[in-house]
N, C-alpha and C. Protein backbone atom coordinates (compact mmCIF):
# COMPACT_ATOMS: atom_id res chain seq x y z
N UNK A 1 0.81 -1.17 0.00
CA UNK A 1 0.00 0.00 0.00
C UNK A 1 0.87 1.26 0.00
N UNK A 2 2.14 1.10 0.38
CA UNK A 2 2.65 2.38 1.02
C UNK A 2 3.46 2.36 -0.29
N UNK A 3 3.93 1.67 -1.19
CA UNK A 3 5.16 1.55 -2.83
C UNK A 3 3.11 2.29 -3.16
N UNK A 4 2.03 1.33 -3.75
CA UNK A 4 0.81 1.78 -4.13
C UNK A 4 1.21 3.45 -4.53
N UNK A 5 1.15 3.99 -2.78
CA UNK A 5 0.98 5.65 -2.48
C UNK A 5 1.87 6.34 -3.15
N UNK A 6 2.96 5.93 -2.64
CA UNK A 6 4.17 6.74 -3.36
C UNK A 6 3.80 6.68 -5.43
N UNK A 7 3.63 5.49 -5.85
CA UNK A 7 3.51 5.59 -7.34
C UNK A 7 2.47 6.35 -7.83
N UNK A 8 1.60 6.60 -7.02
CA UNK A 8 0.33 7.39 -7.32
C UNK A 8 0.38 8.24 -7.03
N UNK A 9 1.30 9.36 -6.60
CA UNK A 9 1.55 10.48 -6.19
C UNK A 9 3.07 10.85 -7.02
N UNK A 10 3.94 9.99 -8.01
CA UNK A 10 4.63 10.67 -8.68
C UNK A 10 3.93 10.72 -9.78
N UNK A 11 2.90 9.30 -9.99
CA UNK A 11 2.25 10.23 -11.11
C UNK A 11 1.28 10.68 -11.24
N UNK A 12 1.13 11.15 -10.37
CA UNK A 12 0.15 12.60 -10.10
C UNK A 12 0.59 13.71 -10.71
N UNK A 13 1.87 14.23 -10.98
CA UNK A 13 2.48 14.96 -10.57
C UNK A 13 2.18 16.02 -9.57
N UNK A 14 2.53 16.04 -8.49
CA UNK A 14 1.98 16.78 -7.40
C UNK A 14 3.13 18.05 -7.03
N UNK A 15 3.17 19.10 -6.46
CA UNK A 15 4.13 20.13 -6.32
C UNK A 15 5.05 19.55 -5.62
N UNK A 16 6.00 19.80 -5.56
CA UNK A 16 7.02 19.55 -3.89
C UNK A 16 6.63 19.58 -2.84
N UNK A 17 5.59 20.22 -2.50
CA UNK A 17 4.84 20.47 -1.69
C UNK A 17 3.75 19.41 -0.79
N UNK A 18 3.35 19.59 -1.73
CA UNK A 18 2.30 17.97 -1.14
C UNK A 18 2.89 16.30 -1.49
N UNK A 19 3.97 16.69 -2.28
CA UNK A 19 5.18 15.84 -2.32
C UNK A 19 5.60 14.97 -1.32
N UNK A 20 5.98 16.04 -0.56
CA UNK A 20 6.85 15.66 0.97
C UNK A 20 5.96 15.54 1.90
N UNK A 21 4.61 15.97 1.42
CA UNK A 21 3.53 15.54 2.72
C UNK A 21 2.82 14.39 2.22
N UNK A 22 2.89 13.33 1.06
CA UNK A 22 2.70 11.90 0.80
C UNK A 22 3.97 11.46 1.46
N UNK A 23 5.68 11.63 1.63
CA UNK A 23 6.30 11.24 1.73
C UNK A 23 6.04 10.85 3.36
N UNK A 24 6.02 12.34 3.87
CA UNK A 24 5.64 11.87 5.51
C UNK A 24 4.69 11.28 5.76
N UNK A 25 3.43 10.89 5.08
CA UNK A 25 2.53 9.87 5.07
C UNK A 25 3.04 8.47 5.50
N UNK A 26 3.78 8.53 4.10
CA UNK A 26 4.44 6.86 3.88
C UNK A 26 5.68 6.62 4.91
N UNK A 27 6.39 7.64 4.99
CA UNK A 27 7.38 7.39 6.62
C UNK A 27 6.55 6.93 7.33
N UNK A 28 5.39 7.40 8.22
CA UNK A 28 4.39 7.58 9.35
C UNK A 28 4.23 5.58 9.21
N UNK A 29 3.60 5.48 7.68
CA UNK A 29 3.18 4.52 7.83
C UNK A 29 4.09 3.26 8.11
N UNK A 30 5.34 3.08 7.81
CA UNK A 30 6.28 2.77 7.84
C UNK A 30 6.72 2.83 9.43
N UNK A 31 6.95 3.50 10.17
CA UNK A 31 7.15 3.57 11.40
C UNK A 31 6.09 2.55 12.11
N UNK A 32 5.06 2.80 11.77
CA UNK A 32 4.05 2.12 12.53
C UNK A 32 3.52 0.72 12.00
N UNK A 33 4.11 0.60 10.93
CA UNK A 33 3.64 -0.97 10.79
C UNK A 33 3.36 -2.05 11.23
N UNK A 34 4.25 -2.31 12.53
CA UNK A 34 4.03 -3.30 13.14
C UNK A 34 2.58 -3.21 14.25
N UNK A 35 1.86 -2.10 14.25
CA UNK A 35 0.61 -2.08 14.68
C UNK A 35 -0.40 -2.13 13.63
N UNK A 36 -0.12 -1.92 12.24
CA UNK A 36 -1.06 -2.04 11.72
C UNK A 36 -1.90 -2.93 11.01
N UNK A 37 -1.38 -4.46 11.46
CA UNK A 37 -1.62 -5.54 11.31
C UNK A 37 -3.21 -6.22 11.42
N UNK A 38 -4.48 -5.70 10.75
CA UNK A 38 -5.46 -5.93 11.06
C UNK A 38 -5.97 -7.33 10.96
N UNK A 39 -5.28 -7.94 10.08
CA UNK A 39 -5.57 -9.36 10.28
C UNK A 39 -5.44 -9.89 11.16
N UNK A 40 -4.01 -9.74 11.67
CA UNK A 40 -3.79 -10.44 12.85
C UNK A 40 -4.70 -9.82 14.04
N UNK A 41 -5.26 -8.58 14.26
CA UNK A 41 -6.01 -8.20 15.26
C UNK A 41 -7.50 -8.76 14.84
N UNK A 42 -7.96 -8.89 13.60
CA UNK A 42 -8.99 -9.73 13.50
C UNK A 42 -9.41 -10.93 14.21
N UNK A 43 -8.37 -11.76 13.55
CA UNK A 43 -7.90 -13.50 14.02
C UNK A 43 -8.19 -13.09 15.80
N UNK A 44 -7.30 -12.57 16.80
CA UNK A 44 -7.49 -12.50 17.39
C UNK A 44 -8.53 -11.90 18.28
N UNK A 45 -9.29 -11.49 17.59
CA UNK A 45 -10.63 -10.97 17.84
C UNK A 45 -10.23 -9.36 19.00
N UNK A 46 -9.48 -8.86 18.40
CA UNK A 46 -9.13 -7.42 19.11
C UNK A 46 -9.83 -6.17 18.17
N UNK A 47 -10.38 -5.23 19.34
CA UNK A 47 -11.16 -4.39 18.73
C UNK A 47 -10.67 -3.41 17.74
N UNK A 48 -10.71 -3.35 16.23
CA UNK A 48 -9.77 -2.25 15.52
C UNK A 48 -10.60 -1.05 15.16
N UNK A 49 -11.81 -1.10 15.63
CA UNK A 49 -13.13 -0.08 15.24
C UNK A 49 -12.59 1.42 16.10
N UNK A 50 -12.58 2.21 15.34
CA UNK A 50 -12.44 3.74 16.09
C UNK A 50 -13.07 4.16 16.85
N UNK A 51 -14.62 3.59 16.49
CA UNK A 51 -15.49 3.85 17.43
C UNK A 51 -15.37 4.09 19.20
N UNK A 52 -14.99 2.67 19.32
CA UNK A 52 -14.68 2.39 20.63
C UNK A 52 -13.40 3.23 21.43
N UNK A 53 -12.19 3.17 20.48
CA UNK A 53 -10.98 4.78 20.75
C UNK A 53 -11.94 6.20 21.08
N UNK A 54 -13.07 6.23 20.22
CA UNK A 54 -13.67 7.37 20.20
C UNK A 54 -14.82 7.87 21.50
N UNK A 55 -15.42 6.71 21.33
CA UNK A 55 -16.12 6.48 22.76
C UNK A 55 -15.50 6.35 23.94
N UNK A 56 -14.23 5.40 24.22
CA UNK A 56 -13.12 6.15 25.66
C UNK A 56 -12.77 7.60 25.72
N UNK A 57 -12.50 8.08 24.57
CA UNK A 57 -12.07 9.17 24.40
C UNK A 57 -13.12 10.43 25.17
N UNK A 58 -14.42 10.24 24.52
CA UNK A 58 -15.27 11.25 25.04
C UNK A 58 -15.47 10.94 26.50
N UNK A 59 -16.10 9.65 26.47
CA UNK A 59 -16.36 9.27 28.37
C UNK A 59 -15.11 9.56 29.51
N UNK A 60 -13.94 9.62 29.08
CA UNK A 60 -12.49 9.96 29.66
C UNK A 60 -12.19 11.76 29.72
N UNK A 61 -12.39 12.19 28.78
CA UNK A 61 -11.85 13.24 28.24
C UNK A 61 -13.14 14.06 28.33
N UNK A 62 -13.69 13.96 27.01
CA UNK A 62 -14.81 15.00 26.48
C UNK A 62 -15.32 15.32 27.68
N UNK A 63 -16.26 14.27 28.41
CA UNK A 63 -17.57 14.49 29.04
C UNK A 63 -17.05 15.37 30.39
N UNK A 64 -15.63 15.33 31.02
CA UNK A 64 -15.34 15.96 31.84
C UNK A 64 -14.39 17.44 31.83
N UNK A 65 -14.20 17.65 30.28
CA UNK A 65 -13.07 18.48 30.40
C UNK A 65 -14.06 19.95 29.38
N UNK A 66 -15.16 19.21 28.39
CA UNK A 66 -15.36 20.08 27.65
C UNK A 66 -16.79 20.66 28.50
N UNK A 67 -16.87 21.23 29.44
CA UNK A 67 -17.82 21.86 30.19
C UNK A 67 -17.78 23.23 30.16
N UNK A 68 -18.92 23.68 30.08
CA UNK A 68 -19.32 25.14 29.53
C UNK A 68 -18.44 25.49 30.56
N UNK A 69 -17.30 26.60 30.14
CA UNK A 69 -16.62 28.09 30.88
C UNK A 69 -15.60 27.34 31.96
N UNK A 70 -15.40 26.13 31.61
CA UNK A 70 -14.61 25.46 32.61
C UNK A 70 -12.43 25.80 31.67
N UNK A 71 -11.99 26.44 33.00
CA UNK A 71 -10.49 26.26 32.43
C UNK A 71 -9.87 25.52 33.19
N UNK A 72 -8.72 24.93 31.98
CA UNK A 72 -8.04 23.58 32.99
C UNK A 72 -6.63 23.95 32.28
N UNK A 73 -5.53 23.64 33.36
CA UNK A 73 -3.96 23.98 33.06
C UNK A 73 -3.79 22.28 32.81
N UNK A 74 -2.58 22.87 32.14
CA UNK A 74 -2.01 20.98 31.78
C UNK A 74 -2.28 19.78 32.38
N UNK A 75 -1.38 20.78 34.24
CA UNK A 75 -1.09 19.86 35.12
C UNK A 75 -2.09 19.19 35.69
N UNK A 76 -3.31 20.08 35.65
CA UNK A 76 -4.81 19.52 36.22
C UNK A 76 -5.51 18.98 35.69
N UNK A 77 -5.77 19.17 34.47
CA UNK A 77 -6.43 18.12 33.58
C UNK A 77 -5.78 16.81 33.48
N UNK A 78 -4.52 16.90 33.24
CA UNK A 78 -3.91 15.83 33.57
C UNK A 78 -3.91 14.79 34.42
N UNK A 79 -4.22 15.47 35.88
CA UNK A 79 -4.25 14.74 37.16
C UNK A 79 -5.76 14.55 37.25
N UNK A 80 -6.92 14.91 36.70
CA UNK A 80 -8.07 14.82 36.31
C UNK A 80 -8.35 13.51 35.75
N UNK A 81 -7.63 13.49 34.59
CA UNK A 81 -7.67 11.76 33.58
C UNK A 81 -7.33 11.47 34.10
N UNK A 82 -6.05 10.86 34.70
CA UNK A 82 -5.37 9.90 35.30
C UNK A 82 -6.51 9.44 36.33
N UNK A 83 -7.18 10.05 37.09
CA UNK A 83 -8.09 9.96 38.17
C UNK A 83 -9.32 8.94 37.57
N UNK A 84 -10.05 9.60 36.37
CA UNK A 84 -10.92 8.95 35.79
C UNK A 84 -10.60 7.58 34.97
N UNK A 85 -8.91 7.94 34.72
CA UNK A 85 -8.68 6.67 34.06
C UNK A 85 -8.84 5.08 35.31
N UNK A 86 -8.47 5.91 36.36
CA UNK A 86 -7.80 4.68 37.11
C UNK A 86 -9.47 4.08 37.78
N UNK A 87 -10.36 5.12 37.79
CA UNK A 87 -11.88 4.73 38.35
C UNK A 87 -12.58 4.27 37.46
N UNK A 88 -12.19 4.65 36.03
CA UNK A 88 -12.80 3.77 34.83
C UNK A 88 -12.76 2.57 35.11
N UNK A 89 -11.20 2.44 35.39
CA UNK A 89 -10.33 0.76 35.30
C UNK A 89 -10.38 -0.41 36.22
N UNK A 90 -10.94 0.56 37.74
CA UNK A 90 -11.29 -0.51 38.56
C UNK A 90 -9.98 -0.41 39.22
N UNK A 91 -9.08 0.30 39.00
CA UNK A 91 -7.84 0.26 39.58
C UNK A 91 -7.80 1.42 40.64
N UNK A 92 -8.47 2.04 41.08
CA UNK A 92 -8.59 3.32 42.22
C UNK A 92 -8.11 2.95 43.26
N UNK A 93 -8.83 2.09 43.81
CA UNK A 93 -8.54 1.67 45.23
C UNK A 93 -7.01 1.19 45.43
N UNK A 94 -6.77 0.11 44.40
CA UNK A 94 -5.34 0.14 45.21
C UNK A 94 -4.33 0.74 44.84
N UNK A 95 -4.36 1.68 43.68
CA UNK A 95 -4.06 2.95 43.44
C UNK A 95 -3.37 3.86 44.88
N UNK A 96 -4.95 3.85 45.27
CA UNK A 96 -5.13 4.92 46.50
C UNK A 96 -4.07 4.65 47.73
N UNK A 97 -4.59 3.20 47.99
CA UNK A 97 -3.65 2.54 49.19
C UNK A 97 -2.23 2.95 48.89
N UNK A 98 -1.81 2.39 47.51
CA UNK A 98 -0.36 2.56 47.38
C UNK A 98 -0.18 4.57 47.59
N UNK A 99 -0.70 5.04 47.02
CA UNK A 99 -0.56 6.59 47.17
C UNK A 99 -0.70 6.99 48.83
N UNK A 100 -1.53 6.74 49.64
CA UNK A 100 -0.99 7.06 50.65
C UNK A 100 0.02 6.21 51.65
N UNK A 101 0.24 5.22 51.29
CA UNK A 101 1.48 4.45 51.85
C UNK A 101 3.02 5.71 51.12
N UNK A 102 3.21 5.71 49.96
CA UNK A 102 4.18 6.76 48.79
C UNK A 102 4.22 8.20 50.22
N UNK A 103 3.10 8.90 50.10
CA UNK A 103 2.65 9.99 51.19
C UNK A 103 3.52 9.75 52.37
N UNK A 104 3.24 9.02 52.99
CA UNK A 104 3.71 8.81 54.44
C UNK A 104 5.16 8.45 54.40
N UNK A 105 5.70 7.96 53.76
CA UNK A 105 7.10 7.41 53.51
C UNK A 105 7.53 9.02 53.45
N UNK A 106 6.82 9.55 52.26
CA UNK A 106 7.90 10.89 51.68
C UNK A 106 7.64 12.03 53.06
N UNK A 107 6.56 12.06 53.33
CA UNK A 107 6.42 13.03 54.76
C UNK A 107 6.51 12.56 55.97
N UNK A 108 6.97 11.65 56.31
CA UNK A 108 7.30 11.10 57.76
C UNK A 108 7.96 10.31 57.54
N UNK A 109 7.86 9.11 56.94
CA UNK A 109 9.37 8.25 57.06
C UNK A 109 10.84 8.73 56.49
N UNK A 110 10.84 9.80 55.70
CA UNK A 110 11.82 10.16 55.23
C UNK A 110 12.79 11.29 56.26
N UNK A 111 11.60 11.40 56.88
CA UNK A 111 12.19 12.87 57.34
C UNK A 111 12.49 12.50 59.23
N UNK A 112 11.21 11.60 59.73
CA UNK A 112 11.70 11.64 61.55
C UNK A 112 12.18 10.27 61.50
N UNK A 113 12.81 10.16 62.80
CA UNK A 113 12.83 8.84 63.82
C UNK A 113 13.09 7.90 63.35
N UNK A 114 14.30 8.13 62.54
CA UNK A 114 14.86 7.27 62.50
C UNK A 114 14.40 6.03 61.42
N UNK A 115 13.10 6.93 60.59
CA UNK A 115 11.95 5.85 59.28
C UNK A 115 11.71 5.01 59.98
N UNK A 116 11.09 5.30 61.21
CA UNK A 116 10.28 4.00 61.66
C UNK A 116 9.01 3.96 61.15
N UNK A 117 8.42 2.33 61.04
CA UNK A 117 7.25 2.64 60.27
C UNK A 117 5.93 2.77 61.30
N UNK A 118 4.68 2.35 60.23
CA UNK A 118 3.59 2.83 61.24
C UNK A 118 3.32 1.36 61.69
N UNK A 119 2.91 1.27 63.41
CA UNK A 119 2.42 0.29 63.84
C UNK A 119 1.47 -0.35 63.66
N UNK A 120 0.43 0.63 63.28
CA UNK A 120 -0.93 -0.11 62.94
C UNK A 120 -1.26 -0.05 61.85
């Protein structure tokens, strides 16, 4: 497909221009080949429909970030998904545990007595 592109675009004759933007096409595609294996994601019955990319996408992203008059900096939106990703995933909770075990190490075991830990 990607020899296909390239032959159909020299004889196109196309400017230099949109030249080098079939070329970076066919790089792109080239780089990524080894994902783009739909057969084999067929056979294996793995989802290749956009749909479903598209639908995480909004339920992750859209539905919480694109809210009327709402502003969000990198760092917060960021820490926003990650949040929804991990409550999507079922992974929160021990997420959480490990995050405040991380907490207590960096603000008390690091700093008094010698890192003793907690008793109870």
């Amino acid at each position: 497909m990607i020899e296909a592109l390239r032959e159909h675009a020299a004889d196109a004759g196309l400017g230099p221009e949109r030249t080098e933007t079939v070329e970076k096409v066919c790089t792109y595609l080239e780089n990524k080949s080894a994902y783009l294996d739909y057969a084999t994601a067929l056979r294996r019955g793995w989802p290749i429909a956009t749909g479903i990319i598209e639908g995480a996408c909004r339920h992750l992203i859209k539905d919480r970030l694109d809210i009327t008059g709402a502003r969000w900096s990198l760092p917060g939106a960021e820490a926003v998904l990650k949040l929804r990703a991990l409550i999507a995933n079922g992974d929160f909770e021990p997420y959480y545990a490990w995050h405040l075990r991380r907490e207590h190490q960096r603000n008390h075991q690091a700093r008094y007595q010698d890192k003793l830990s907690l008793a109870a």
